[in-house]
Protein backbone atom coordinates (compact mmCIF):
# COMPACT_ATOMS: atom_id res chain seq x y z
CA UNK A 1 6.11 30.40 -20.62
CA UNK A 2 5.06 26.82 -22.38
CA UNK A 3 7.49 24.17 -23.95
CA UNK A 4 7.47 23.49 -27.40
CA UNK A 5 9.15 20.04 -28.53
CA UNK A 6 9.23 19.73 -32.25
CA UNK A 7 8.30 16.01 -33.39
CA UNK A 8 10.69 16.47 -35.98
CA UNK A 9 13.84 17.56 -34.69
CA UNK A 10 12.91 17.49 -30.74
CA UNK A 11 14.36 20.75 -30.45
CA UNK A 12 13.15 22.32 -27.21
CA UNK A 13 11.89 26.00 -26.91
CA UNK A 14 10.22 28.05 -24.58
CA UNK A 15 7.51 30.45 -26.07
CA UNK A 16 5.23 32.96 -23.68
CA UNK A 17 2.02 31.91 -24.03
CA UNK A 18 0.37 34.89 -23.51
CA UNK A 19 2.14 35.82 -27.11
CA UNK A 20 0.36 33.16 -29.21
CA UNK A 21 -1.99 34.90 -31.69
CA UNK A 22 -5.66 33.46 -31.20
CA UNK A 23 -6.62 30.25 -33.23
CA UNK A 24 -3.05 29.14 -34.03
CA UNK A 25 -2.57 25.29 -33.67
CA UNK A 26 1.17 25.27 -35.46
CA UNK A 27 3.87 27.26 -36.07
CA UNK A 28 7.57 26.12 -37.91
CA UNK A 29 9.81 25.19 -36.19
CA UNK A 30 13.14 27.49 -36.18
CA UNK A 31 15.55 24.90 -36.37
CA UNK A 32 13.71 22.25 -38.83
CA UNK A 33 11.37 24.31 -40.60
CA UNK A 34 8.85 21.98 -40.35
CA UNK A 35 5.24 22.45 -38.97
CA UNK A 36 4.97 21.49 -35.63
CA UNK A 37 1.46 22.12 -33.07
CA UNK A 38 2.10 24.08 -30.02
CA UNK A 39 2.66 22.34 -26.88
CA UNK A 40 1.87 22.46 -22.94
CA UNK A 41 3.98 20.99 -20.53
CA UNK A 42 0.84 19.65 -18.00
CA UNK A 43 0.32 20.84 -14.67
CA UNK A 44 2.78 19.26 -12.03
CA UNK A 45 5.37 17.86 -14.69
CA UNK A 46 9.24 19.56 -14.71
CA UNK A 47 9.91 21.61 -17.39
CA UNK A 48 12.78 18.95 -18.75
CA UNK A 49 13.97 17.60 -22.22
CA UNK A 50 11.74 13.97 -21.81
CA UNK A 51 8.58 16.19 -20.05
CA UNK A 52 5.39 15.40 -22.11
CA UNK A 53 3.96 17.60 -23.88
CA UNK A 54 -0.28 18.10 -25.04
CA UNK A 55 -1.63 20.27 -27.64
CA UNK A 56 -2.26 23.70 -27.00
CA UNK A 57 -5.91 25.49 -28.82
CA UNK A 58 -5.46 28.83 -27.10
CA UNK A 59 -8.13 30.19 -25.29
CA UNK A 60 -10.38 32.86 -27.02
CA UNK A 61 -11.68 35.25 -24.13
CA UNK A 62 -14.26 37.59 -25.25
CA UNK A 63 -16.14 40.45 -23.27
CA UNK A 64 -18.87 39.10 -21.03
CA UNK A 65 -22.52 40.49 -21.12
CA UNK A 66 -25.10 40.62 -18.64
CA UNK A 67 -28.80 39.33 -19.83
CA UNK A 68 -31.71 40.28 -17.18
CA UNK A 69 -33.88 37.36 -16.29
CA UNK A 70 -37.53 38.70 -17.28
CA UNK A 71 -40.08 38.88 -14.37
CA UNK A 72 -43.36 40.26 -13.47
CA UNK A 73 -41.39 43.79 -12.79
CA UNK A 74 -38.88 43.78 -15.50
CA UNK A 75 -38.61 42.70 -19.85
CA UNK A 76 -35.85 40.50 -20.44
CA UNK A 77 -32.81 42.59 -21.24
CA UNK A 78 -29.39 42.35 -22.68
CA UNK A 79 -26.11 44.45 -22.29
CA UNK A 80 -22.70 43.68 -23.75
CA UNK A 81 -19.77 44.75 -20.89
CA UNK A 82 -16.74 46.60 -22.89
CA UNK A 83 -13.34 47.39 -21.92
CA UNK A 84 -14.07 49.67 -18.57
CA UNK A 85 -15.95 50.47 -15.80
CA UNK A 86 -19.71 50.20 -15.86
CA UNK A 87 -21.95 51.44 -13.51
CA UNK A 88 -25.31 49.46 -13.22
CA UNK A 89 -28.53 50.13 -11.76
CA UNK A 90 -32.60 51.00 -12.39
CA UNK A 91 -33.20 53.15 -15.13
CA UNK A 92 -34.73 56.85 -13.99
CA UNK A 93 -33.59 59.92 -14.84
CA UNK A 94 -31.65 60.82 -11.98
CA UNK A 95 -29.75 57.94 -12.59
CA UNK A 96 -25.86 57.53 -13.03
CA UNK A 97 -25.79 54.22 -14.16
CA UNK A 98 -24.81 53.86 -17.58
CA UNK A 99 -26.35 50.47 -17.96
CA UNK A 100 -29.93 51.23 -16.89
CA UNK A 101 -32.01 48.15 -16.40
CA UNK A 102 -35.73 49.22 -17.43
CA UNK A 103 -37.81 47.83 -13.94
CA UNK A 104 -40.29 48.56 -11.59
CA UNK A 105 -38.14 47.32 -9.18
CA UNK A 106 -37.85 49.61 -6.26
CA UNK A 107 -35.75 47.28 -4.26
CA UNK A 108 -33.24 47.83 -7.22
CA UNK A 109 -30.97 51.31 -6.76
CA UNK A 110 -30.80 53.58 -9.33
CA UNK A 111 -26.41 52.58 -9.05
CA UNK A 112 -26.75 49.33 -7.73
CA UNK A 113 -23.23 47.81 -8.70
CA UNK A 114 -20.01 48.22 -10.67
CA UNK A 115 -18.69 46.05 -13.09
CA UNK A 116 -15.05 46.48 -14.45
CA UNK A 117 -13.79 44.82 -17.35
CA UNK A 118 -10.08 44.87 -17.78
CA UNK A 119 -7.41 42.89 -20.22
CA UNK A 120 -5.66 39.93 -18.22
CA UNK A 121 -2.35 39.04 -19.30
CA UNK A 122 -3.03 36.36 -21.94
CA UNK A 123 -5.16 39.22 -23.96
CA UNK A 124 -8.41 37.93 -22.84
CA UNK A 125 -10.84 39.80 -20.41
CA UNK A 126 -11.50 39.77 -16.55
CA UNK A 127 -14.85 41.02 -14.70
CA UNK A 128 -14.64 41.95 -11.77
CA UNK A 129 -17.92 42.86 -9.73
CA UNK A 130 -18.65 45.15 -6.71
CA UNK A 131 -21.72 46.36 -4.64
CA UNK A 132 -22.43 50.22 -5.16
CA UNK A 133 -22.69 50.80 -1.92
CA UNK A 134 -26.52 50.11 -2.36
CA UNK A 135 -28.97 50.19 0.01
CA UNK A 136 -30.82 46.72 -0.37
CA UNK A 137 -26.81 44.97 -1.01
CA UNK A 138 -26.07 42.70 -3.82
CA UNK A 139 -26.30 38.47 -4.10
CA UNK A 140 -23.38 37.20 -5.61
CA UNK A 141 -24.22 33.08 -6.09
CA UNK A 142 -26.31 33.22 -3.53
CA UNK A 143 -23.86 34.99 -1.22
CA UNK A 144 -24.07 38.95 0.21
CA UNK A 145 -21.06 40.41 -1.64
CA UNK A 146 -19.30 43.15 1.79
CA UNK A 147 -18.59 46.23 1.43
CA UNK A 148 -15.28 46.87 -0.38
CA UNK A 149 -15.28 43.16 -2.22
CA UNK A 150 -14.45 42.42 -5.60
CA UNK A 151 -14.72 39.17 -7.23
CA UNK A 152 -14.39 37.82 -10.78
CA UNK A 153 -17.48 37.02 -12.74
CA UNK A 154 -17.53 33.36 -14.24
CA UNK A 155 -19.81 32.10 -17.69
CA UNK A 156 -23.42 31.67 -16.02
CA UNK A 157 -22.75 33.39 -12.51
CA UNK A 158 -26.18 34.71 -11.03
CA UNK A 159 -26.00 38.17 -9.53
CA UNK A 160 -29.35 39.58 -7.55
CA UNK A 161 -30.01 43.10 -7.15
CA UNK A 162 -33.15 44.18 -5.54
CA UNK A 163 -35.53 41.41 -7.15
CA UNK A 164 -34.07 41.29 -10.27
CA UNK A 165 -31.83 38.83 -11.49
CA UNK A 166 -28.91 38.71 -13.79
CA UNK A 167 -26.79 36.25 -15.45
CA UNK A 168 -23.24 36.98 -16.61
CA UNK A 169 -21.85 34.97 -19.44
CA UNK A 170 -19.20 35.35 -22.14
């Protein structure tokens, strides 16, 4: 939930956040009618009557998409992630993946990772990634993801499997 002080009237209301339709910047007020922008009480501040408040743009989330770095053993490549699970690996045909990544990479398994894309509560989109249980593991930033972990893709994150590289962005 965010306050909402009117300029107008300085009524005070509570609206959930995660409610607001994409884009809006103002709404009427219930009590004046007039137009006033949605606000955010900052972080660390009590929710009281004299708390100040900041415009609110609401964030637009979309679905991320992976873009393979081209090298000597692999074409640039792009792949938008939708709602789901996605397995990803090197394209053959006894692959399972369903986002096959065209490479001569042998260090690359054919189901390298999994990639789940799910709706968070303010209607945007969390990835979350996961090693495969591949043979040749997965770099996550630079870091081994373990067996079992999951973590939340970021805009520009680099993710390594085999030789080939990856970038995740929204």
């Amino acid at each position: 939930m965010i306050s909402i002080k009117c300029p107008h009237c300085q009524v005070g209301l509570k609206v959930d956040e995660g409610k607001l339709p994409l884009g809006i910047t103002s709404f009427k007020c219930p009590n004046c009618k007039n137009a006033i922008p949605v606000s955010l009480v900052t972080a660390g501040q009590h929710n009281s009557d004299d708390a100040e408040t900041v415009l609110v743009h609401p964030v637009v989330q979309h679905m991320g998409r992976l873009t393979v770095l081209p090298d000597a053993n692999t074409p640039e490549q792009h792949f938008p992630l939708v709602e789901g699970e996605h397995i990803i690996g090197r394209k053959s045909s006894a692959s399972g993946a369903d986002i096959k990544i065209e490479t001569a990479d042998r260090s690359m398994s054919r189901e390298h990772i999994r990639i789940e894309v799910k709706k968070d509560e303010h209607g945007g989109y969390k990835h979350f990634l996961s090693d495969n249980n591949s043979k040749n593991h997965t770099l996550y930033n630079s870091n081994y993801l373990e067996t079992g972990e999951k973590v939340v893709l970021n805009d520009n994150d680099e993710i390594i499997i085999g030789h080939t590289i990856l970038r995740f962005n929204y």
